[in-house]
PDB file of N, CA and C in Angstrom:
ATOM      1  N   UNK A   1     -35.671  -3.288 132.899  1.00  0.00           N
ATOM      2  CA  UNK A   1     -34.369  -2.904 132.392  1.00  0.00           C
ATOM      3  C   UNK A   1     -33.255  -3.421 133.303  1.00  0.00           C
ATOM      4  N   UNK A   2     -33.506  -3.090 134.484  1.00  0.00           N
ATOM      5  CA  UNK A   2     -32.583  -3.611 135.356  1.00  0.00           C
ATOM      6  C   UNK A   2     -32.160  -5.225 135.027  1.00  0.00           C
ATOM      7  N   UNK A   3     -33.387  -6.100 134.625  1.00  0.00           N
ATOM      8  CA  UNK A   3     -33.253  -7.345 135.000  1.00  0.00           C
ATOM      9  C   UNK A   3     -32.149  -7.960 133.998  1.00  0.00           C
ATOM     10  N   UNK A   4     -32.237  -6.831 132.225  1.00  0.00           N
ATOM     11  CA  UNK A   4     -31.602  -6.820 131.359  1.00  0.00           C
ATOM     12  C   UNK A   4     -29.897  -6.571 131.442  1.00  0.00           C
ATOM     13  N   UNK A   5     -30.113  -5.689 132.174  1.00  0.00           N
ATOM     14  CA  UNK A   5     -28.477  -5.396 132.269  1.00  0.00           C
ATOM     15  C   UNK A   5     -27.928  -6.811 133.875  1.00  0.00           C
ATOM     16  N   UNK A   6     -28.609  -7.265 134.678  1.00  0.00           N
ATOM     17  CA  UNK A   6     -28.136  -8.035 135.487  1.00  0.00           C
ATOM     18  C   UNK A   6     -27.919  -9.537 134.637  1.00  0.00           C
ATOM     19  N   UNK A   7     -28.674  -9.668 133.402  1.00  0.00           N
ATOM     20  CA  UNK A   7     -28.229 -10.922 132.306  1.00  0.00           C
ATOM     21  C   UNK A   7     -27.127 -10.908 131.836  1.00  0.00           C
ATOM     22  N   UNK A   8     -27.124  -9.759 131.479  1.00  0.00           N
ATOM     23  CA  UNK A   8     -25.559  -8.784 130.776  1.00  0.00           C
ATOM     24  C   UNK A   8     -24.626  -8.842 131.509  1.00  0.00           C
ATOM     25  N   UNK A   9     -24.698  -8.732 133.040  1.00  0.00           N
ATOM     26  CA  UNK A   9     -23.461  -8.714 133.783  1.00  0.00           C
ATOM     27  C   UNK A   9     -23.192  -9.878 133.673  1.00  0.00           C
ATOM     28  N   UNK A  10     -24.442 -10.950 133.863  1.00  0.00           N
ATOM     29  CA  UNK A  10     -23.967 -12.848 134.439  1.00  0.00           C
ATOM     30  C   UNK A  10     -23.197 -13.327 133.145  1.00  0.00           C
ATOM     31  N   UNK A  11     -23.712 -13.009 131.826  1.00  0.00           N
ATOM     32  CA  UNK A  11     -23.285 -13.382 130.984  1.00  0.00           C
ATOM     33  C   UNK A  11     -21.777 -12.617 130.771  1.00  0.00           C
ATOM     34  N   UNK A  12     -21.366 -12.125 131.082  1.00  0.00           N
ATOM     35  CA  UNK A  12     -19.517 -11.088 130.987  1.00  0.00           C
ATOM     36  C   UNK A  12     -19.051 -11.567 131.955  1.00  0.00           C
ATOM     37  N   UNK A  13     -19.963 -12.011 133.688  1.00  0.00           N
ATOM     38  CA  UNK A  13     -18.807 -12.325 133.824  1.00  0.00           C
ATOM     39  C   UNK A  13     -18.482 -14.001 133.668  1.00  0.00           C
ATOM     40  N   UNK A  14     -19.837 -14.895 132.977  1.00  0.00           N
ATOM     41  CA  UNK A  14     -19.050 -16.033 132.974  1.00  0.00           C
ATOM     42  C   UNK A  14     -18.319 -16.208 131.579  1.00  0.00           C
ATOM     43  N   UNK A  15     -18.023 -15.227 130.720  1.00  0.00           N
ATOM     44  CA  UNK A  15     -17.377 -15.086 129.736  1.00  0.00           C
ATOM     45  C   UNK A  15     -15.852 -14.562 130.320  1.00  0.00           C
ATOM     46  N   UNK A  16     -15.997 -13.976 131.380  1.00  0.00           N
ATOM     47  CA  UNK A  16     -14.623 -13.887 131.698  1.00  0.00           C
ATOM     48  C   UNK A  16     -13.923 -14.924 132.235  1.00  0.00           C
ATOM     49  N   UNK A  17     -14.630 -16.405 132.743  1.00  0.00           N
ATOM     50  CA  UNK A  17     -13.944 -17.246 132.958  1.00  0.00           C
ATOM     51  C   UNK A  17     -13.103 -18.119 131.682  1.00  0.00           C
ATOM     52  N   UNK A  18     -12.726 -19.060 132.135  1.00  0.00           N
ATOM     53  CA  UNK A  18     -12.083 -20.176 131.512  1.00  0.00           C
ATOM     54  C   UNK A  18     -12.683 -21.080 130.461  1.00  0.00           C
ATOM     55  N   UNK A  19     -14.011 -21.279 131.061  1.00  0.00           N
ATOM     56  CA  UNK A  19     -14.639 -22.451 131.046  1.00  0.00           C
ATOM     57  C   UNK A  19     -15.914 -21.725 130.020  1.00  0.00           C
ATOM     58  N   UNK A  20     -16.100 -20.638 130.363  1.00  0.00           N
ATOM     59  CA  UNK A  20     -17.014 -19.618 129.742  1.00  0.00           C
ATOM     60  C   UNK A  20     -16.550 -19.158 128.251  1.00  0.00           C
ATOM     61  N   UNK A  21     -15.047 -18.575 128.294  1.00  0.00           N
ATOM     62  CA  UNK A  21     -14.588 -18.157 127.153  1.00  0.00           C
ATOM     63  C   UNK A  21     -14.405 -19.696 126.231  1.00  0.00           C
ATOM     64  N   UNK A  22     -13.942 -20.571 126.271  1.00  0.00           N
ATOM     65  CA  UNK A  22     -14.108 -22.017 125.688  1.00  0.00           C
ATOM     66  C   UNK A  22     -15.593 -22.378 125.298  1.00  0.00           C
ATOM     67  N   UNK A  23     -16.129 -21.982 126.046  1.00  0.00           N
ATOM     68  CA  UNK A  23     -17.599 -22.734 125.447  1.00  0.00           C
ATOM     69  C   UNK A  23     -18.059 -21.288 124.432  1.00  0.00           C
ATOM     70  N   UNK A  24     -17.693 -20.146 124.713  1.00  0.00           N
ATOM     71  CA  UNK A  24     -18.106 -19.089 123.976  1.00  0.00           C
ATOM     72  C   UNK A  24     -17.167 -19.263 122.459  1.00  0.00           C
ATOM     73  N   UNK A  25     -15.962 -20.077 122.340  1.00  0.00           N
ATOM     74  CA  UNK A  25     -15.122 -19.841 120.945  1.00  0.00           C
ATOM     75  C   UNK A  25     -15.671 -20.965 120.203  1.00  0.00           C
ATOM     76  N   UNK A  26     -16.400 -22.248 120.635  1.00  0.00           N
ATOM     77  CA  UNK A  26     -16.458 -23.588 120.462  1.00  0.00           C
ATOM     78  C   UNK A  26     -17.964 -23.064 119.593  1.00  0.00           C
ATOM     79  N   UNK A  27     -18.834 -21.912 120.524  1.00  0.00           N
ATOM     80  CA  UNK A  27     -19.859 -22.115 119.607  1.00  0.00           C
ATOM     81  C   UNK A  27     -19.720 -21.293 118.525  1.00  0.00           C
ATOM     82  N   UNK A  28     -18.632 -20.826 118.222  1.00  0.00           N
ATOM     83  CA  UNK A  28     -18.594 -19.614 117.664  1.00  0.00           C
ATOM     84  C   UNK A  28     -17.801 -20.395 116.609  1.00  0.00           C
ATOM     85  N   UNK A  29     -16.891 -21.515 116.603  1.00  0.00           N
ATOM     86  CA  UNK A  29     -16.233 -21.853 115.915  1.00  0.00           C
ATOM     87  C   UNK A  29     -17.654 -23.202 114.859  1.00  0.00           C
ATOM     88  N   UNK A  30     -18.315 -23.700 116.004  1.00  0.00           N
ATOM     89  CA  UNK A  30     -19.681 -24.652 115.398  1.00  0.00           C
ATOM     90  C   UNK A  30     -20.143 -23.668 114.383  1.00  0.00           C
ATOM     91  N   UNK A  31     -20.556 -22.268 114.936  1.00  0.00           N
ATOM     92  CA  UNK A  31     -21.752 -21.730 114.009  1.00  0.00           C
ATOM     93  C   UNK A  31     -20.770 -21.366 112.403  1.00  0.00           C
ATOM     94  N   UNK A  32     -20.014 -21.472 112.685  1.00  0.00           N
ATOM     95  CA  UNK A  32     -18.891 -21.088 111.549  1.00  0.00           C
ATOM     96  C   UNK A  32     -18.731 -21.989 110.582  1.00  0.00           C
ATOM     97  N   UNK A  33     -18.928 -23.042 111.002  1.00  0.00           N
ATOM     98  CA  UNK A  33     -18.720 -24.932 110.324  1.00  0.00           C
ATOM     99  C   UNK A  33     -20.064 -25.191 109.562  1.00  0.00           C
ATOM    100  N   UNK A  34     -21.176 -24.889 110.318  1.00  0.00           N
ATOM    101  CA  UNK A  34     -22.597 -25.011 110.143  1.00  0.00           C
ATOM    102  C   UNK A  34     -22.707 -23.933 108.445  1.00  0.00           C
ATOM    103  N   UNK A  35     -22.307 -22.577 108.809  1.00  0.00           N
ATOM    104  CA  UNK A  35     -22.579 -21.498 107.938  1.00  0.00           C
ATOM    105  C   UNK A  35     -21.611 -22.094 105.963  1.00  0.00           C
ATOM    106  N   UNK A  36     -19.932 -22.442 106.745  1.00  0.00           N
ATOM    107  CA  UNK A  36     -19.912 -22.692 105.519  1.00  0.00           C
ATOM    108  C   UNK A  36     -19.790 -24.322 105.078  1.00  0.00           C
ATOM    109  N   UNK A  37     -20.532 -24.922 105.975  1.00  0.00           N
ATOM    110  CA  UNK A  37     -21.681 -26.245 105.006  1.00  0.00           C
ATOM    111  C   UNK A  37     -22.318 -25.770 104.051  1.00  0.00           C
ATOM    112  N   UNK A  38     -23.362 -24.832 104.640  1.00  0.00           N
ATOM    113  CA  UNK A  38     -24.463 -24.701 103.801  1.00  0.00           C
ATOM    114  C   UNK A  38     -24.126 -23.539 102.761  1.00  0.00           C
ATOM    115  N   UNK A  39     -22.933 -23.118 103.009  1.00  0.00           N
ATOM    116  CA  UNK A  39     -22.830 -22.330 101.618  1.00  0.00           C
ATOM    117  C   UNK A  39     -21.879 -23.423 100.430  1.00  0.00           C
ATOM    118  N   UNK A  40     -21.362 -24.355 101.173  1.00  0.00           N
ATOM    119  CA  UNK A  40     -20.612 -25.720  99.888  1.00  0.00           C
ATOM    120  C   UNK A  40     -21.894 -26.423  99.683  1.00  0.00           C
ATOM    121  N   UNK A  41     -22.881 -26.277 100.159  1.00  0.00           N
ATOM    122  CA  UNK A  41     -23.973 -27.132  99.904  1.00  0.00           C
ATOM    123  C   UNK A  41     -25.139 -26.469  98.916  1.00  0.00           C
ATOM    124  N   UNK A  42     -24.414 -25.215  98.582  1.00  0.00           N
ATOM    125  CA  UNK A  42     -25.340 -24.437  97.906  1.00  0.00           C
ATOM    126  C   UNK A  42     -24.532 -24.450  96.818  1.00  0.00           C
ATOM    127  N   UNK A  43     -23.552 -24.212  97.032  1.00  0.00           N
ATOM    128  CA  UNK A  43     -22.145 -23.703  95.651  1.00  0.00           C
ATOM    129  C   UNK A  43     -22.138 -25.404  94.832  1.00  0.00           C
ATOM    130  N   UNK A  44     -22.635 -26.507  95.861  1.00  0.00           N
ATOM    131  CA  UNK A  44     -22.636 -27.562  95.209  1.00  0.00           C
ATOM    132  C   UNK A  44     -24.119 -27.976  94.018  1.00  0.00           C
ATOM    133  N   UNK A  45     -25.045 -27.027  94.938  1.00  0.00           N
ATOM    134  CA  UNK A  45     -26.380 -27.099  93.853  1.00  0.00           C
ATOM    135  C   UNK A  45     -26.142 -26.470  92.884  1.00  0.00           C
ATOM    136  N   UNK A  46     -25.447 -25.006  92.998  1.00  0.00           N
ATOM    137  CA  UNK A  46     -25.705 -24.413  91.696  1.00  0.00           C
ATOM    138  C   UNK A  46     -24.745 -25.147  90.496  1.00  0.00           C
ATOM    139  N   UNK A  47     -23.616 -25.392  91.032  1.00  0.00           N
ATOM    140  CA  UNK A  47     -22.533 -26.032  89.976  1.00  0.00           C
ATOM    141  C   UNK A  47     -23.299 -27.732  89.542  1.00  0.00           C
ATOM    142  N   UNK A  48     -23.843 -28.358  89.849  1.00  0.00           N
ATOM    143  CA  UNK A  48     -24.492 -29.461  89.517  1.00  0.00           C
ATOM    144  C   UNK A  48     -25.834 -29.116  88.560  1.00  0.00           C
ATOM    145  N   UNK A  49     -26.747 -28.036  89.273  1.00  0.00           N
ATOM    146  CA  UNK A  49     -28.060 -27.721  88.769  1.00  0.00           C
ATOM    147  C   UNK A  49     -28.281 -26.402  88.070  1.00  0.00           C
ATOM    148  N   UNK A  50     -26.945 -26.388  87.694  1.00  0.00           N
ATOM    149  CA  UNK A  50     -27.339 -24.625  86.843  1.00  0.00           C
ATOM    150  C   UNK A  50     -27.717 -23.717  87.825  1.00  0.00           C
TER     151      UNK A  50
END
């Protein structure tokens, strides 16, 4: 448990940096791009393929 919450700390505090919060919005902004691909990529099957 301990080792769990000492991941938890490393990870907050390199989220409290600069460099941390940027790479934390970037993937957050990717997984966002990724999600609605594949929902125009679905909205594109059904409107083509019934």
């Amino acid at each position: 448990m301990k080792r769990l919450l000492g991941y938890a700390r490393a990870i907050r505090q390199y989220l409290a940096t600069e460099k941390g919060a940027y790479d934390f919005y970037d993937a957050v902004r990717a997984v966002f791009v990724i999600f609605l691909s594949m929902a125009a990529a679905l909205a594109l099957t059904f409107f083509l393929f019934g």
